[in-house]
PDB file of N, CA and C in Angstrom:
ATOM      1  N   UNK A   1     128.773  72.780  94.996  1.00  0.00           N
ATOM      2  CA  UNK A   1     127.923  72.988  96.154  1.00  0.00           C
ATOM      3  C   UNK A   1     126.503  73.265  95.668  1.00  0.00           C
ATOM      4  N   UNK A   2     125.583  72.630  96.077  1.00  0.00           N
ATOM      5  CA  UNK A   2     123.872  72.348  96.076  1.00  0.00           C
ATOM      6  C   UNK A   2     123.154  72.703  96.875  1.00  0.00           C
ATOM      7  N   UNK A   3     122.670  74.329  97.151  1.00  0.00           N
ATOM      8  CA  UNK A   3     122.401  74.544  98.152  1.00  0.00           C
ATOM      9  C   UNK A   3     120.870  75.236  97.991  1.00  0.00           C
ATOM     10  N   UNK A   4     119.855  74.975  98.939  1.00  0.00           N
ATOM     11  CA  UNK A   4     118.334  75.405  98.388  1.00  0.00           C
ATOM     12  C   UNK A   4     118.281  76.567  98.689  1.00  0.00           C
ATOM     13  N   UNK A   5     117.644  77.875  98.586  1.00  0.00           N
ATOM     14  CA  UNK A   5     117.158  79.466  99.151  1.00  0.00           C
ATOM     15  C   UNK A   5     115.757  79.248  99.048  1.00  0.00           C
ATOM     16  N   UNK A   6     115.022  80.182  99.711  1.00  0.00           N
ATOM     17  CA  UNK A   6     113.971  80.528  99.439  1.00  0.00           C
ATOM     18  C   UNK A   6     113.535  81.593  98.200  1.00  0.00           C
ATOM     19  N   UNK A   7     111.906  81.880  97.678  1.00  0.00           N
ATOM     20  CA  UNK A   7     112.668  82.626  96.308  1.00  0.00           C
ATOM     21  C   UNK A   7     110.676  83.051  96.770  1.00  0.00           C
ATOM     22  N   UNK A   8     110.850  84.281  96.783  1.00  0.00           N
ATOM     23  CA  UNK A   8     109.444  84.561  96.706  1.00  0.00           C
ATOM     24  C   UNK A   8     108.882  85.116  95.370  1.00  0.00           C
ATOM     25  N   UNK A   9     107.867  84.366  95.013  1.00  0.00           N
ATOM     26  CA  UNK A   9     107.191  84.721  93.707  1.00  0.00           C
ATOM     27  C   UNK A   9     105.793  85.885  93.808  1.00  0.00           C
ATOM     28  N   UNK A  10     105.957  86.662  93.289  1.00  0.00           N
ATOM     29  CA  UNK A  10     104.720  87.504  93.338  1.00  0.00           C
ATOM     30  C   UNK A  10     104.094  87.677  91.794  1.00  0.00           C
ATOM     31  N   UNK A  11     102.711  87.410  91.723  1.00  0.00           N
ATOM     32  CA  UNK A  11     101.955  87.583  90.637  1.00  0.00           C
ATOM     33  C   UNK A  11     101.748  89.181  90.794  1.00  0.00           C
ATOM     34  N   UNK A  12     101.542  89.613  89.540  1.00  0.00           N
ATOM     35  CA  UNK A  12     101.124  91.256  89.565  1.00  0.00           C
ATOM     36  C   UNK A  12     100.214  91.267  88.269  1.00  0.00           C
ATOM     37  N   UNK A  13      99.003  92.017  88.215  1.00  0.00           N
ATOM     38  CA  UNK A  13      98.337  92.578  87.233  1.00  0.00           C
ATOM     39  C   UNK A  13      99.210  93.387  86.360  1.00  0.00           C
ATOM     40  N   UNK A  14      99.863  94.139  86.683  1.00  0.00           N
ATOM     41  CA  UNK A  14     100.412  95.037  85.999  1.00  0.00           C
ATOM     42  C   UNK A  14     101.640  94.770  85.179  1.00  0.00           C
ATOM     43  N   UNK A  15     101.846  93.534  85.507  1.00  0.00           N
ATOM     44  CA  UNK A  15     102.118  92.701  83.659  1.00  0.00           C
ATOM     45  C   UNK A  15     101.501  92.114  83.318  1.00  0.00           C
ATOM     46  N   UNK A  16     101.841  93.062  81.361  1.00  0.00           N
ATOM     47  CA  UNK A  16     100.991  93.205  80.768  1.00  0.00           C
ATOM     48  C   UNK A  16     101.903  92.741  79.441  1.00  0.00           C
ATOM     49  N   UNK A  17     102.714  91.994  79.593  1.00  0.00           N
ATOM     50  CA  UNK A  17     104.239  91.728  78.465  1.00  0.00           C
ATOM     51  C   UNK A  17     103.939  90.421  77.783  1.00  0.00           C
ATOM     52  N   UNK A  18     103.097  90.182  76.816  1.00  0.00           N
ATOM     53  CA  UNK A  18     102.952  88.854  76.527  1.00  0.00           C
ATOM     54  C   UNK A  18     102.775  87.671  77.420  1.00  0.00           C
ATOM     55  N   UNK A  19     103.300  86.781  77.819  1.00  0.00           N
ATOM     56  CA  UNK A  19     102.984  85.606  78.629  1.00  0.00           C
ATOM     57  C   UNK A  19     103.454  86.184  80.126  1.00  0.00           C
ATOM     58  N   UNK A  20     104.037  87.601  80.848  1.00  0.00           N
ATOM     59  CA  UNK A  20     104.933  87.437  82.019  1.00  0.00           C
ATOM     60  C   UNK A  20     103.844  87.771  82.887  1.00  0.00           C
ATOM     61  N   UNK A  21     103.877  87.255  83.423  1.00  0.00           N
ATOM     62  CA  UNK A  21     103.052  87.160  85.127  1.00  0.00           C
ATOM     63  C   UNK A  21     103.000  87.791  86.341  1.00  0.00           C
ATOM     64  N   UNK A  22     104.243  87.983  86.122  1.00  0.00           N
ATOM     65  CA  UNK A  22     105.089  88.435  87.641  1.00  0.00           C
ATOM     66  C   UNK A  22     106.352  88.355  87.719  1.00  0.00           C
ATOM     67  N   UNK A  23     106.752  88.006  89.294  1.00  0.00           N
ATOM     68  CA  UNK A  23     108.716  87.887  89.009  1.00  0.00           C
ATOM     69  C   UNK A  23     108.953  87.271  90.331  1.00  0.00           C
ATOM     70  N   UNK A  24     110.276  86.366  89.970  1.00  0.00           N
ATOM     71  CA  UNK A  24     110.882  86.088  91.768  1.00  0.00           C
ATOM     72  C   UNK A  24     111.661  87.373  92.289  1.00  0.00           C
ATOM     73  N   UNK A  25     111.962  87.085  93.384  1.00  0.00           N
ATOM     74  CA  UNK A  25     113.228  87.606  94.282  1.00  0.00           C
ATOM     75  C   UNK A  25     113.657  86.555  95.116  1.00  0.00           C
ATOM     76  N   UNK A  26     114.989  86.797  95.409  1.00  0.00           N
ATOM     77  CA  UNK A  26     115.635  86.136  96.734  1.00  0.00           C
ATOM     78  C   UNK A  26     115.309  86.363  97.882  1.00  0.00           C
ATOM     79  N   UNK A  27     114.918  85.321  98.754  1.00  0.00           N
ATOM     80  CA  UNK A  27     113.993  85.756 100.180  1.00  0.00           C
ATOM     81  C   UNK A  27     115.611  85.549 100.960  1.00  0.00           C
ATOM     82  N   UNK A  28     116.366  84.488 100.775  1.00  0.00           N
ATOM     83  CA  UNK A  28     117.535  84.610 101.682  1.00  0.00           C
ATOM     84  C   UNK A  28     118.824  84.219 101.056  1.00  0.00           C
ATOM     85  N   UNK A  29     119.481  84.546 101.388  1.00  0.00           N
ATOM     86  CA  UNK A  29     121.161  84.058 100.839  1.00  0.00           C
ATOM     87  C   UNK A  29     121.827  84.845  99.515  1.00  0.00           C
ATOM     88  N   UNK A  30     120.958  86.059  99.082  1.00  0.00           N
ATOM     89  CA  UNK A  30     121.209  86.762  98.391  1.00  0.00           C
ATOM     90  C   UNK A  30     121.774  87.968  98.719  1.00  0.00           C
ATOM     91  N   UNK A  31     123.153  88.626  98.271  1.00  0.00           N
ATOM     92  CA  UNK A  31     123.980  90.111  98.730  1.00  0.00           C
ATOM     93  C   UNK A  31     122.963  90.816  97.773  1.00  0.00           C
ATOM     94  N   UNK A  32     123.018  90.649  96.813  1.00  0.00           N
ATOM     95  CA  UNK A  32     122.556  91.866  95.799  1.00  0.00           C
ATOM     96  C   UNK A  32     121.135  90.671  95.568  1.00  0.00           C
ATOM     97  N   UNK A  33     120.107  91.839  96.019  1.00  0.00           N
ATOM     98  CA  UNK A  33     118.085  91.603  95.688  1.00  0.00           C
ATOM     99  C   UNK A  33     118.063  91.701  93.984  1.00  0.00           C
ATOM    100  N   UNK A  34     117.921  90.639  93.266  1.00  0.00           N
ATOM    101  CA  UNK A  34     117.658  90.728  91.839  1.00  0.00           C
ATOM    102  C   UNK A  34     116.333  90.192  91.906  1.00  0.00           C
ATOM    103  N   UNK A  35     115.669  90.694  90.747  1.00  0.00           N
ATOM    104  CA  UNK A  35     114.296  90.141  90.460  1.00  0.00           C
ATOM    105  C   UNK A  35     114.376  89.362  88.861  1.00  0.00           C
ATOM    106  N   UNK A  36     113.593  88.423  89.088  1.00  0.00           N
ATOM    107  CA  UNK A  36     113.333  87.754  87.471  1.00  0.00           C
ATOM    108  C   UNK A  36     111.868  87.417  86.760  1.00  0.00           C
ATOM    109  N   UNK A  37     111.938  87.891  85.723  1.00  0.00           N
ATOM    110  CA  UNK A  37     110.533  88.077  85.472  1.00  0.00           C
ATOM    111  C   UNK A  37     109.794  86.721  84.986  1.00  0.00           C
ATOM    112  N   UNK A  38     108.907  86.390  85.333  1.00  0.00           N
ATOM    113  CA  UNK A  38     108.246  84.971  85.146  1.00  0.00           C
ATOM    114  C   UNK A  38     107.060  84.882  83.858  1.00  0.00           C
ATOM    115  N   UNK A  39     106.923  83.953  83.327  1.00  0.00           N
ATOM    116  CA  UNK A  39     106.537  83.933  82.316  1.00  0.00           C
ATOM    117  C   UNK A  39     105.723  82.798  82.460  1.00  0.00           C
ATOM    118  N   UNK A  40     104.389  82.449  82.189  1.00  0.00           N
ATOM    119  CA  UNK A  40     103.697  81.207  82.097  1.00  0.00           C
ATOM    120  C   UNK A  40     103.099  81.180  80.551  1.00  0.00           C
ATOM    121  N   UNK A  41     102.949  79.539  80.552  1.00  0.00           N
ATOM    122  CA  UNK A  41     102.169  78.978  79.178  1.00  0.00           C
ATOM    123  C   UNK A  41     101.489  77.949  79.352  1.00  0.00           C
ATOM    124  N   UNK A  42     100.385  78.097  79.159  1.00  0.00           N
ATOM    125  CA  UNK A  42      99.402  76.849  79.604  1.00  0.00           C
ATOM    126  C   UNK A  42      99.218  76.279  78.587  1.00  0.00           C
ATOM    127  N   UNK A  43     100.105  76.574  77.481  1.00  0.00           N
ATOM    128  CA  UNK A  43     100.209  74.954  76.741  1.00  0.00           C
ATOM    129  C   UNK A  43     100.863  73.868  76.757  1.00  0.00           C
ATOM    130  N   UNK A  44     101.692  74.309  78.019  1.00  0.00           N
ATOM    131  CA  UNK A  44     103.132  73.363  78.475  1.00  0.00           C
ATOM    132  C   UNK A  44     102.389  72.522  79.220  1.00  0.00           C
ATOM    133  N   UNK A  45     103.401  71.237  79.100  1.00  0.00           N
ATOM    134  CA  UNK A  45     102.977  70.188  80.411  1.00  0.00           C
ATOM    135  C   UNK A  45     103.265  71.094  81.756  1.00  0.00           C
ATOM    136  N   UNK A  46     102.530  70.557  83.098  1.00  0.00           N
ATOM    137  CA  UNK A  46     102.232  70.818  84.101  1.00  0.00           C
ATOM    138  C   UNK A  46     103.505  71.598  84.859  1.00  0.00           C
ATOM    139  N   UNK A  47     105.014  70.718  84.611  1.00  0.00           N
ATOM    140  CA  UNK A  47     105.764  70.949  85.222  1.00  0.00           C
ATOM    141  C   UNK A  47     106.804  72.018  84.542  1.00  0.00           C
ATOM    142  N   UNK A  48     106.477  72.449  83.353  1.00  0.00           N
ATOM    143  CA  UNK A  48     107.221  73.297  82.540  1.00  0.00           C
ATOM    144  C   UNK A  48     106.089  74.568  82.285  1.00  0.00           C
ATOM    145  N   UNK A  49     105.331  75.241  82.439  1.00  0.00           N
ATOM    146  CA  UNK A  49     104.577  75.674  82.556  1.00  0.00           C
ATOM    147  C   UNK A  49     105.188  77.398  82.990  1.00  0.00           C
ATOM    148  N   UNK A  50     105.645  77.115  84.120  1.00  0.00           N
ATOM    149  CA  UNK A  50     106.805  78.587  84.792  1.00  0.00           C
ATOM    150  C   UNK A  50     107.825  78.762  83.715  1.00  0.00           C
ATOM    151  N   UNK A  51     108.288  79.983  83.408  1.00  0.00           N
ATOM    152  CA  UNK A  51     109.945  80.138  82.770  1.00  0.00           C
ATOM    153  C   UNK A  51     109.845  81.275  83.588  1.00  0.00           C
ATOM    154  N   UNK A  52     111.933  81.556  83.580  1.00  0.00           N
ATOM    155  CA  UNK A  52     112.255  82.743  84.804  1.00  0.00           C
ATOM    156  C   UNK A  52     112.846  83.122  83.451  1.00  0.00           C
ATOM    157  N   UNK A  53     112.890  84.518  82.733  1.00  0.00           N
ATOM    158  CA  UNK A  53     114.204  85.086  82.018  1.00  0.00           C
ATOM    159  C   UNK A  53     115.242  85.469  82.756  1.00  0.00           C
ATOM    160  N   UNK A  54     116.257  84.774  82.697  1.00  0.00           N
ATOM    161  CA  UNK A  54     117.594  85.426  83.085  1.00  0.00           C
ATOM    162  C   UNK A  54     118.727  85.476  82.394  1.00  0.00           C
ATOM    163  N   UNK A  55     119.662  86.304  82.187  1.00  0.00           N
ATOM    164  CA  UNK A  55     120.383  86.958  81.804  1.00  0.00           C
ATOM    165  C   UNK A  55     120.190  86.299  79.856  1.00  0.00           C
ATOM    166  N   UNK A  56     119.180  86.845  79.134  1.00  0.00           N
ATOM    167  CA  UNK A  56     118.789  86.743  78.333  1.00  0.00           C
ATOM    168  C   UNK A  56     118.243  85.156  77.730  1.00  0.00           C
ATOM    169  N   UNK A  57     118.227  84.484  78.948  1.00  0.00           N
ATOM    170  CA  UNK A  57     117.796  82.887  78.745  1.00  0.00           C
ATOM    171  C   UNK A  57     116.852  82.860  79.679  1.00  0.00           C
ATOM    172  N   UNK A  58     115.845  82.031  78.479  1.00  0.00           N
ATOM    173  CA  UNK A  58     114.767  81.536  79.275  1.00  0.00           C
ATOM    174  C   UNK A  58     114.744  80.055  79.901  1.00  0.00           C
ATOM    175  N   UNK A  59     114.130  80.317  81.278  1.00  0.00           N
ATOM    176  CA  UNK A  59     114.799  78.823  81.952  1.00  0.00           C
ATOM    177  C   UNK A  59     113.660  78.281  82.765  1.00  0.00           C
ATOM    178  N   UNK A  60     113.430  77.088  82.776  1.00  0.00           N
ATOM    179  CA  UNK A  60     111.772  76.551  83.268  1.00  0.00           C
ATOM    180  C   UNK A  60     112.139  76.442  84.580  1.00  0.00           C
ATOM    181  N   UNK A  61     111.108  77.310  85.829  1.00  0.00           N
ATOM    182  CA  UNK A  61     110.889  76.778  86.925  1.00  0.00           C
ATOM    183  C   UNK A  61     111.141  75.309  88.004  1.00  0.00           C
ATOM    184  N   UNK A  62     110.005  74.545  86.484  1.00  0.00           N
ATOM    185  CA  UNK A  62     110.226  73.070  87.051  1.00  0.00           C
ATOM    186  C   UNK A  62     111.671  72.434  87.366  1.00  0.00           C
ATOM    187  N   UNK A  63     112.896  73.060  86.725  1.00  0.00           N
ATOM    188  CA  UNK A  63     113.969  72.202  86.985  1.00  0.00           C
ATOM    189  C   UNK A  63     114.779  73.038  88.287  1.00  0.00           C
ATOM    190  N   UNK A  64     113.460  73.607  88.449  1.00  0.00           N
ATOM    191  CA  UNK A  64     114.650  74.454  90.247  1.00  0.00           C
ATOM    192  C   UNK A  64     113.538  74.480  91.607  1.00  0.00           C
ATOM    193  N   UNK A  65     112.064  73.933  91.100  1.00  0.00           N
ATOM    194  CA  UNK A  65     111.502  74.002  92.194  1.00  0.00           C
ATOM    195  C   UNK A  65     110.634  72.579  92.056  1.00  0.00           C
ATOM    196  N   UNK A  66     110.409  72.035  93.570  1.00  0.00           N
ATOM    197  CA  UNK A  66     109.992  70.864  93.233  1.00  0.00           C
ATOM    198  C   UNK A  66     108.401  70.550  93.170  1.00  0.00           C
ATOM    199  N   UNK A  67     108.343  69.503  93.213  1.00  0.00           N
ATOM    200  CA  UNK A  67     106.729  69.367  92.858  1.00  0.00           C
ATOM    201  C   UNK A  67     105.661  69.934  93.503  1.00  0.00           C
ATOM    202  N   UNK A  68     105.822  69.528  94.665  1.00  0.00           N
ATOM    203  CA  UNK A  68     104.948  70.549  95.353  1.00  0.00           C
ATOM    204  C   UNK A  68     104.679  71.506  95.966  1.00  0.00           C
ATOM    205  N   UNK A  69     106.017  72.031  95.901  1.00  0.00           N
ATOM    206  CA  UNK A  69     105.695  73.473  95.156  1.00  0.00           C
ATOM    207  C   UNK A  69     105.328  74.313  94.197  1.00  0.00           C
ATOM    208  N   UNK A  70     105.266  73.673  92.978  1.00  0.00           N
ATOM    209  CA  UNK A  70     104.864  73.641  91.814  1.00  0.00           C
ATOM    210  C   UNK A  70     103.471  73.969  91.949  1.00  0.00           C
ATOM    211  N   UNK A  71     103.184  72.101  92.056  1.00  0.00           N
ATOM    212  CA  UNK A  71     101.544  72.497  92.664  1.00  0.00           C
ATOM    213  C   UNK A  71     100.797  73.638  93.106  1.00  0.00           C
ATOM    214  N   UNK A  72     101.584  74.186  94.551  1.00  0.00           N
ATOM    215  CA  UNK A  72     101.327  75.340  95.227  1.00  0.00           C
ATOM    216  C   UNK A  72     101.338  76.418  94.150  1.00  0.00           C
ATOM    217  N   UNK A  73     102.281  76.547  93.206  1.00  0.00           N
ATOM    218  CA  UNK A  73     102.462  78.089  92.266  1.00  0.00           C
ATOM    219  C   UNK A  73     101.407  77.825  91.430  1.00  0.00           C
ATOM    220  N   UNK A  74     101.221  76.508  91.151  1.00  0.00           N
ATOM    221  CA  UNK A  74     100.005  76.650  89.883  1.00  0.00           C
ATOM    222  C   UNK A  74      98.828  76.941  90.827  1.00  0.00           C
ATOM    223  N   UNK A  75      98.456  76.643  91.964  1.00  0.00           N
ATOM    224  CA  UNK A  75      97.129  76.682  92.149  1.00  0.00           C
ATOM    225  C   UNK A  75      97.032  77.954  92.518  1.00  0.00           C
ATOM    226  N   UNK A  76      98.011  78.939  93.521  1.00  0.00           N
ATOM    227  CA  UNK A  76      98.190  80.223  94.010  1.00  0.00           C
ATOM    228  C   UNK A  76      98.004  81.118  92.886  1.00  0.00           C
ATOM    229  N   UNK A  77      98.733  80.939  91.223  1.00  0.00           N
ATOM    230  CA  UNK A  77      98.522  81.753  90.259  1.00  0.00           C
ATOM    231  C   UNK A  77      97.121  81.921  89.680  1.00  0.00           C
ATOM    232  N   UNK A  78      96.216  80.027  89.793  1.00  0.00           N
ATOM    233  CA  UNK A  78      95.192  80.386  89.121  1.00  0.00           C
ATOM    234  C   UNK A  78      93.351  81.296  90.333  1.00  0.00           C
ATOM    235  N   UNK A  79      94.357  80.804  91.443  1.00  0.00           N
ATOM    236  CA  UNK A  79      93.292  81.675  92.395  1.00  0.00           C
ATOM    237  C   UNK A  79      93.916  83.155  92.302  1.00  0.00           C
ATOM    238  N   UNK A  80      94.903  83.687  91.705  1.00  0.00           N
ATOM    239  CA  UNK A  80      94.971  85.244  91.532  1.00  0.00           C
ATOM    240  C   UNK A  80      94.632  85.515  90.606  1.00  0.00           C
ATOM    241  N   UNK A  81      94.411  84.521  89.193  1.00  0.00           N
ATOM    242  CA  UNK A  81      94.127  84.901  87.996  1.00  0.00           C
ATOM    243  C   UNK A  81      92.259  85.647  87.914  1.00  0.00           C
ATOM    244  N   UNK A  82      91.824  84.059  89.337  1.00  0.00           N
ATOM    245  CA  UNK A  82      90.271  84.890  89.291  1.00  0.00           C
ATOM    246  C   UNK A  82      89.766  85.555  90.235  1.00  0.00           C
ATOM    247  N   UNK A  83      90.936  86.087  91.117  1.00  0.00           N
ATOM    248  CA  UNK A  83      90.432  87.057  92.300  1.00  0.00           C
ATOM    249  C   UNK A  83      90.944  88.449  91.536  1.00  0.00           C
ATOM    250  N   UNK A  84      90.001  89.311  92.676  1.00  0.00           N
ATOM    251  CA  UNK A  84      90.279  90.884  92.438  1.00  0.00           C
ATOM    252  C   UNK A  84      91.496  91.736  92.989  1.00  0.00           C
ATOM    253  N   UNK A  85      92.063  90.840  93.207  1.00  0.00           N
ATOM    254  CA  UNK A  85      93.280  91.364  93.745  1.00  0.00           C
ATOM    255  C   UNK A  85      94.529  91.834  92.854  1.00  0.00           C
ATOM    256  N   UNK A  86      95.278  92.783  93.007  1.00  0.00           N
ATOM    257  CA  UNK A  86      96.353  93.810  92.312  1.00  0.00           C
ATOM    258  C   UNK A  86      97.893  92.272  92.364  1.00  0.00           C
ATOM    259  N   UNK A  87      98.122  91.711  93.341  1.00  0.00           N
ATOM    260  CA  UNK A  87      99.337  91.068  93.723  1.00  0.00           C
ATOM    261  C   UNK A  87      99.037  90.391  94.901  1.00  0.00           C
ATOM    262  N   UNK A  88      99.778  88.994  94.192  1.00  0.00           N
ATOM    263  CA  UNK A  88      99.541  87.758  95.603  1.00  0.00           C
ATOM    264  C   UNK A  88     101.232  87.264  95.329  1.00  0.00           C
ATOM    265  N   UNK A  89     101.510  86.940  96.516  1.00  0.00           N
ATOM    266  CA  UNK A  89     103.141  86.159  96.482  1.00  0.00           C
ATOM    267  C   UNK A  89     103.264  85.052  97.380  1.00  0.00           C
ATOM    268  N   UNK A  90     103.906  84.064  96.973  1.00  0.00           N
ATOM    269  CA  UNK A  90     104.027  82.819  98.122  1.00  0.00           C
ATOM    270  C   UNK A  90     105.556  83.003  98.255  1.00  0.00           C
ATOM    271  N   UNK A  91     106.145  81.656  98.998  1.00  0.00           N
ATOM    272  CA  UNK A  91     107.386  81.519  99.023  1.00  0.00           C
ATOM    273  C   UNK A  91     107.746  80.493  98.879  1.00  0.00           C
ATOM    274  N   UNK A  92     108.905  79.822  98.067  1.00  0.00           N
ATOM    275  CA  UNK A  92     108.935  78.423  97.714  1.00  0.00           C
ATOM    276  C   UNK A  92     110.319  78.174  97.850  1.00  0.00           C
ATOM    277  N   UNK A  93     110.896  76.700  97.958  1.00  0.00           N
ATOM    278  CA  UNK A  93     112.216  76.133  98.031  1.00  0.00           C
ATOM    279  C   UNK A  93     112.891  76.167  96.698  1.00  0.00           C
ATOM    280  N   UNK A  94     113.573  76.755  96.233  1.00  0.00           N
ATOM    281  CA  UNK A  94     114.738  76.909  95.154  1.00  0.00           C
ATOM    282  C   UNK A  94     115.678  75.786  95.408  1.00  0.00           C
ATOM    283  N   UNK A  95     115.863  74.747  94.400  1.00  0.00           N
ATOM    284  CA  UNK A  95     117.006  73.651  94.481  1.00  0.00           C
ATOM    285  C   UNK A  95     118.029  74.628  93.402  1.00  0.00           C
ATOM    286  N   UNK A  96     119.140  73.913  93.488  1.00  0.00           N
ATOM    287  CA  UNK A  96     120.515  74.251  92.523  1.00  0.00           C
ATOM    288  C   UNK A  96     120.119  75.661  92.133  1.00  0.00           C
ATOM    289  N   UNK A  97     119.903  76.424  93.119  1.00  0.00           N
ATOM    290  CA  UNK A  97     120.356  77.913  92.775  1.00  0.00           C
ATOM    291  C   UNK A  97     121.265  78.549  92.499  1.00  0.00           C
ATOM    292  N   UNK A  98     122.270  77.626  92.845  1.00  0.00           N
ATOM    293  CA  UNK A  98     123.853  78.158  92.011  1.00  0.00           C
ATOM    294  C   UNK A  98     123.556  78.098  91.024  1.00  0.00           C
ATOM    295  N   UNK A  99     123.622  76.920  89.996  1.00  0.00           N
ATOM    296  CA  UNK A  99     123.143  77.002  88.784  1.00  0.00           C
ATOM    297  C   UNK A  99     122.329  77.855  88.321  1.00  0.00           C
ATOM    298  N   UNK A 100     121.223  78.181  88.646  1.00  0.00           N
ATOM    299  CA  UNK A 100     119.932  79.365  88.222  1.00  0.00           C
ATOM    300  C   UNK A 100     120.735  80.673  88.250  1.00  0.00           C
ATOM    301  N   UNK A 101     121.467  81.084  89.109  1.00  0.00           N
ATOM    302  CA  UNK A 101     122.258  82.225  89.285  1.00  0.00           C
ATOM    303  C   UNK A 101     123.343  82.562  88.245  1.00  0.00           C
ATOM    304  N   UNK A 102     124.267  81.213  87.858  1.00  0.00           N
ATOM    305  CA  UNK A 102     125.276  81.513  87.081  1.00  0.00           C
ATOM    306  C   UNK A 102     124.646  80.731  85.368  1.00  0.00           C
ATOM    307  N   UNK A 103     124.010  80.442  85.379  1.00  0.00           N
ATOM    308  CA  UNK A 103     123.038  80.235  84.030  1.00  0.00           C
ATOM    309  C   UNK A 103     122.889  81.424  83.171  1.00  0.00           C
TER     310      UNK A 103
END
């Protein structure tokens, strides 16, 4: 079963952990609220760029969210990177979240 959720991403200043950015959560279809911490590298191509750590594996964005949403996270991260703001979050379509979950 292949089923999409929503997954809200929030950037935060206050990581400060090498490459991590921020973190998702589950906006719906989740019993237990887990968070995963996000990690960017802008030496990656465009679409590999996001990683989520979960359960001690690091796992690229691009193969669970689609393009344009992508788009949307890259451009939303780099307008928080140069605003004055503490935390910005969007909300995006999660494909094969089973997989991301039991990964």
């Amino acid at each position: 079963m292949n089923r999409n959720l929503e997954v809200k991403v929030t950037f935060t200043k206050s990581m400060n952990e090498g490459n991590d950015v921020g973190y998702l959560s589950w906006v719906t279809g989740a019993e237990i609220p887990k968070r995963f911490v996000i990690g960017y590298s802008a030496e990656q191509p465009e679409t590999r760029r996001f990683t989520a750590h979960v359960n001690q594996q690091v796992l690229n964005l691009g193969d669970y969210i689609d393009e344009e949403d992508m788009n949307r996270l890259e451009d939303t991260y780099f307008d928080f990177r140069t605003s004055d703001k503490k935390v910005v979050s969007l909300t995006v379509q999660f494909a094969s979240c089973l997989r991301f979950i039991t990964d």
